[in-house]
Protein backbone atom coordinates (compact mmCIF):
# COMPACT_ATOMS: atom_id res chain seq x y z
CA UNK A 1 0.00 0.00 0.00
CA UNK A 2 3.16 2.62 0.64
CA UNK A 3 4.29 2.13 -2.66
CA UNK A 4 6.51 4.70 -4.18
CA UNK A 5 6.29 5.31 -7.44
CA UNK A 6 8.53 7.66 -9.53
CA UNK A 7 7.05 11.00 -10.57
CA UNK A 8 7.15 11.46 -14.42
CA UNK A 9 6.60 14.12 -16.94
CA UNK A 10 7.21 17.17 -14.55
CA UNK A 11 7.55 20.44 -16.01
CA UNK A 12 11.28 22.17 -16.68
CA UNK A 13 11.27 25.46 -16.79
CA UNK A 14 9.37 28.07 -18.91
CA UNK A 15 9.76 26.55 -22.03
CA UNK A 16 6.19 25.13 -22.46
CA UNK A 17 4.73 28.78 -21.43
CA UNK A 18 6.79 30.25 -24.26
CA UNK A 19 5.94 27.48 -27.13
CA UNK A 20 2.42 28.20 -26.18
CA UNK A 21 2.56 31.96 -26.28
CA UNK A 22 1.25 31.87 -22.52
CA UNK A 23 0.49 35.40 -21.20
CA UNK A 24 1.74 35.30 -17.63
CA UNK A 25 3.12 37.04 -14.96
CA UNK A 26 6.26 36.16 -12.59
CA UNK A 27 5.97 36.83 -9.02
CA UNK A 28 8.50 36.81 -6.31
CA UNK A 29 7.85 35.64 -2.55
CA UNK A 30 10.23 35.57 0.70
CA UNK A 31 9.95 32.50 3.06
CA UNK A 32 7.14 32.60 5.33
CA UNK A 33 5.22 35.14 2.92
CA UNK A 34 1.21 34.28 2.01
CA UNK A 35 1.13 33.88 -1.47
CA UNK A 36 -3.02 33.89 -1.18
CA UNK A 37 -5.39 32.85 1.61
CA UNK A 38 -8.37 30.56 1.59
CA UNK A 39 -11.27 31.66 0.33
CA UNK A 40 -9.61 34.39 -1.40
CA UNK A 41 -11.14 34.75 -5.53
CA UNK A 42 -9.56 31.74 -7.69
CA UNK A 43 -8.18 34.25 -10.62
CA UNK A 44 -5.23 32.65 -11.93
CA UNK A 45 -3.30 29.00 -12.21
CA UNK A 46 0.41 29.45 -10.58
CA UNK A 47 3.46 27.14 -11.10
CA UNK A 48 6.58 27.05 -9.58
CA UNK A 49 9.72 28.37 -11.34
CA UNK A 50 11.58 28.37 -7.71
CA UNK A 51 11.29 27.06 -4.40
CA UNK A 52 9.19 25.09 -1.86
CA UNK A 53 5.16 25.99 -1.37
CA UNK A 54 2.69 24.77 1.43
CA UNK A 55 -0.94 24.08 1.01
CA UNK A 56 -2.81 23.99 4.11
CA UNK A 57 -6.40 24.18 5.24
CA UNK A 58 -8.18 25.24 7.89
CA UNK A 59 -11.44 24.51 9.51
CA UNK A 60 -14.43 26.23 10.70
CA UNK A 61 -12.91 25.86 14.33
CA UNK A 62 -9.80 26.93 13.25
CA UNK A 63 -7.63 23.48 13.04
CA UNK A 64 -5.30 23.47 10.28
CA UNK A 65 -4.22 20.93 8.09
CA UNK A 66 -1.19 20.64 5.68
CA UNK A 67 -2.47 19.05 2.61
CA UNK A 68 0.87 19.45 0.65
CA UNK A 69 4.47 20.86 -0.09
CA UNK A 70 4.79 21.43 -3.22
CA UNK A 71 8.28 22.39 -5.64
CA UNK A 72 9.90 23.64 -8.33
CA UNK A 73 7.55 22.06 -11.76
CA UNK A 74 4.68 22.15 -9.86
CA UNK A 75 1.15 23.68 -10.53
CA UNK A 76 -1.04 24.87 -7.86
CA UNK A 77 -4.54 27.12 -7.66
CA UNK A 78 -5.52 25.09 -11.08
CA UNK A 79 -9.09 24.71 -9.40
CA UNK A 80 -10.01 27.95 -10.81
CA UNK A 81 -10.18 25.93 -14.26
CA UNK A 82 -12.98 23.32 -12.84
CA UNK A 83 -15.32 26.31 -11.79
CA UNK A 84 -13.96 27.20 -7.92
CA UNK A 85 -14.90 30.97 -7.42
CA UNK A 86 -12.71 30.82 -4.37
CA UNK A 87 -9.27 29.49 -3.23
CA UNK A 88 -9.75 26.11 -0.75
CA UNK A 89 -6.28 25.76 0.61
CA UNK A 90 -3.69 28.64 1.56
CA UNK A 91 -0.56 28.99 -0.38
CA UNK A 92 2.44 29.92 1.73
CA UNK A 93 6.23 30.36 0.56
CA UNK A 94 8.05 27.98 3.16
CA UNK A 95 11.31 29.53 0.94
CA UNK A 96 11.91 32.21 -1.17
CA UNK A 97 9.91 31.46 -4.15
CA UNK A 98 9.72 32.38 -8.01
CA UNK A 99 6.00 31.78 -9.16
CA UNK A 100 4.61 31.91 -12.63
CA UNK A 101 0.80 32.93 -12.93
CA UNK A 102 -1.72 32.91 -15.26
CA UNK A 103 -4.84 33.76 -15.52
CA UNK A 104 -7.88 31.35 -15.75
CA UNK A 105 -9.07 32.50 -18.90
CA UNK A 106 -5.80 32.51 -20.23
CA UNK A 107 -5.16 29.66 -19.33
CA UNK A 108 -8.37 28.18 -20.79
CA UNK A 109 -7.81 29.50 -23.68
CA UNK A 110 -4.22 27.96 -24.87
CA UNK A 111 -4.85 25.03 -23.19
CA UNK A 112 -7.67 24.56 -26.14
CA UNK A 113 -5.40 25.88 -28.76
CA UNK A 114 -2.51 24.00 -27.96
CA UNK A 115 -2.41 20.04 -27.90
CA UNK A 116 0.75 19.68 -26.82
CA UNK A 117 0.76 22.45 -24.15
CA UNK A 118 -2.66 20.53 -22.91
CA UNK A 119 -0.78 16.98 -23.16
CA UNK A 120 1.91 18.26 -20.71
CA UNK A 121 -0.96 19.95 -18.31
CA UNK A 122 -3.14 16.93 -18.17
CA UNK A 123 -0.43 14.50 -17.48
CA UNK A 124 0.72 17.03 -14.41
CA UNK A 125 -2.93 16.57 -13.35
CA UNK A 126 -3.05 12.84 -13.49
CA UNK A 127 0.24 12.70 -11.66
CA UNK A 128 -1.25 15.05 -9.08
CA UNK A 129 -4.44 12.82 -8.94
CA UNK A 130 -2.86 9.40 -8.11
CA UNK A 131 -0.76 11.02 -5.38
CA UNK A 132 -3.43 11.98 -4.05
CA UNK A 133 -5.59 8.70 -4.07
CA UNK A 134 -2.11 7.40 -2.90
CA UNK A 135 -1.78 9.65 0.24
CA UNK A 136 -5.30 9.09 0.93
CA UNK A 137 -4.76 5.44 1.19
CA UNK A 138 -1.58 5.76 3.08
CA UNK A 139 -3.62 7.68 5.68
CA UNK A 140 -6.37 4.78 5.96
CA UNK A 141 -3.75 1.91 6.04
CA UNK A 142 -0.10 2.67 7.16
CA UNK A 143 1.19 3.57 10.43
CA UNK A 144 2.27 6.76 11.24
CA UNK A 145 5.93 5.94 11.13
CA UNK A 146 5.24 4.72 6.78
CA UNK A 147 3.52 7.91 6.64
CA UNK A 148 6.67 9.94 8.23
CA UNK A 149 9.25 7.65 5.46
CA UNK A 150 6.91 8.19 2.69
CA UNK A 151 6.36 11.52 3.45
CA UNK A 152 10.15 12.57 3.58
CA UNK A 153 11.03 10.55 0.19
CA UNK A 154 8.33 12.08 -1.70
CA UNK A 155 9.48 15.41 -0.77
CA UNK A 156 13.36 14.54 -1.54
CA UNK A 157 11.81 13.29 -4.95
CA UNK A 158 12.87 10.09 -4.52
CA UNK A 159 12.68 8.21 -8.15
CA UNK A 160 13.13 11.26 -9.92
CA UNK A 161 16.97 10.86 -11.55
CA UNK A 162 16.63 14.08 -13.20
CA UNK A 163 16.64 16.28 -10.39
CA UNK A 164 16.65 14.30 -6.58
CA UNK A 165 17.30 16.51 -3.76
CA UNK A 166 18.47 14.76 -0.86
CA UNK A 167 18.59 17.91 1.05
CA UNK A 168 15.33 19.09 2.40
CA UNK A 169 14.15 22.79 3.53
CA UNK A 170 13.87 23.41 7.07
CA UNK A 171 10.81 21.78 8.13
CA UNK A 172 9.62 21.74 11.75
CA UNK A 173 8.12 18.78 13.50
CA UNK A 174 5.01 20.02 14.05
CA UNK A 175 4.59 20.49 10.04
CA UNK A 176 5.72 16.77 9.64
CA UNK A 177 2.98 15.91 12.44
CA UNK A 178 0.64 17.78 10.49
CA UNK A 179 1.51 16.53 7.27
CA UNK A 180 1.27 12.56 8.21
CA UNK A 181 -1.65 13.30 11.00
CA UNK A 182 -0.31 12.25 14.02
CA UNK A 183 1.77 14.16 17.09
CA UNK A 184 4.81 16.20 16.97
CA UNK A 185 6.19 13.39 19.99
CA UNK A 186 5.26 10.73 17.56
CA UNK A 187 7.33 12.26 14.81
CA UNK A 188 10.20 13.46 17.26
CA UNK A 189 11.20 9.72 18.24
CA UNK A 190 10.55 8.24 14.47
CA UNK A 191 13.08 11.11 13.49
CA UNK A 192 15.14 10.21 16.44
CA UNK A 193 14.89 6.61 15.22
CA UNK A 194 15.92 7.41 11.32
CA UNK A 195 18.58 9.21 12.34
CA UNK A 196 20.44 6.52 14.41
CA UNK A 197 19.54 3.74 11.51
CA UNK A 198 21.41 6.12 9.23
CA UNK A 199 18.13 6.41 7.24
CA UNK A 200 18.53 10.53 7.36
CA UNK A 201 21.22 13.13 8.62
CA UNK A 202 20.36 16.43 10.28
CA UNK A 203 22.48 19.37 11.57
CA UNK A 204 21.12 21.86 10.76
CA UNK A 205 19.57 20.80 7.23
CA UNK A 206 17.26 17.39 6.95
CA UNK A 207 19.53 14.96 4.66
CA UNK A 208 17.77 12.07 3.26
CA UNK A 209 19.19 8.95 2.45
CA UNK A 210 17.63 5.87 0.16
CA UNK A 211 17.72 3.91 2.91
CA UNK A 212 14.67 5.54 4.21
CA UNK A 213 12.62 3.33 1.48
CA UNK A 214 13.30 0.47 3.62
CA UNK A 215 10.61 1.34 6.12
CA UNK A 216 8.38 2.07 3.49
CA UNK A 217 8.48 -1.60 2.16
CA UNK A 218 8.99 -3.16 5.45
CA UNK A 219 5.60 -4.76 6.83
């Protein structure tokens, strides 16, 4: 159930925007900086030129939930397309962050006129789909220390030769709880745990190692 499967087909650089004839703007963001809040109007489709993004939600009584880090070839706010009037999820820079955006209609529009521009979309979308039928299943069936490995080797893009990065962001504890929906103790001694199996490194940056997948397998 914790499979991981390699992510395919991501998007390098701005090429596709600019064999398209994309209309866009580029937008800059410091770490910790809102790049829009929930429930703020769904106007435009952003991707990531630079940088690490969070997507979080947050309930009527005020409980929030990270529902994903996102990175550089990655679309977010692409609801706007299916008919959302408003933004579900907050967008926040957890680093500085280049961001590409383009308007819905825009948008709309070349993804009609251009096949291949729509080919490279749709297959982001699909990708972004299955992760998240695969996270959903992860949270119904693994334990919490899967969900902690899984979690860490999807965001060190583990599979993808093209680009890996083995060295994370700063990312506190209570964002990993958050992330994997259990306790900031809970993810303290799994960390704890990694770190003396040789599974990850940290001082002062999160390193992580292959290894990790072994948990993930392990039943």
């Amino acid at each position: 159930m914790a499979k991981i499967k390699p992510q395919k087909h991501r998007l390098h650089g701005d090429e596709f925007f600019e064999a398209a004839d994309v209309s866009r703007e580029v937008l800059t963001f410091g770490a910790a900086i809102t790049i829009f809040l929930q429930g703020d109007p769904a106007e435009s489709v952003m991707y990531i030129r630079k940088g690490t993004v969070k997507l979080s939600v947050v309930s009527k009584t005020g409980k929030e939930a990270v529902v994903g880090l996102l990175s550089e070839g990655d679309f977010f706010g692409e609801g706007c397309l299916a008919g959302q009037t408003r933004r579900m999820a907050t967008a926040t820079a957890m680093t500085p962050v280049i961001v590409v955006a383009v308007k819905k209609e825009e948008m709309a529009a070349r993804l009609h006129d251009h096949p291949t521009f729509s080919d490279r979309f749709l297959s982001h979308m699909l990708t972004r789909n299955i992760r998240i039928e695969e996270d959903l299943i992860d949270q119904l069936f693994n334990s919490s220390e899967k969900r902690l490995a899984r979690a860490l080797l999807l965001l060190a893009r583990y599979g993808e030769k093209e680009r890996p990065q083995h060295v994370l962001p700063n990312l506190s504890q209570e964002l990993l709880a958050e992330m994997v929906g259990t306790t900031r103790s809970r993810v303290n001694f799994f960390m704890n745990k990694f770190r003396k199996l040789g599974f990850i490194e940290y001082n002062g940056e999160l390193r992580i190692n292959t290894s990790l997948l072994t948990v993930v397998l392990h039943d």
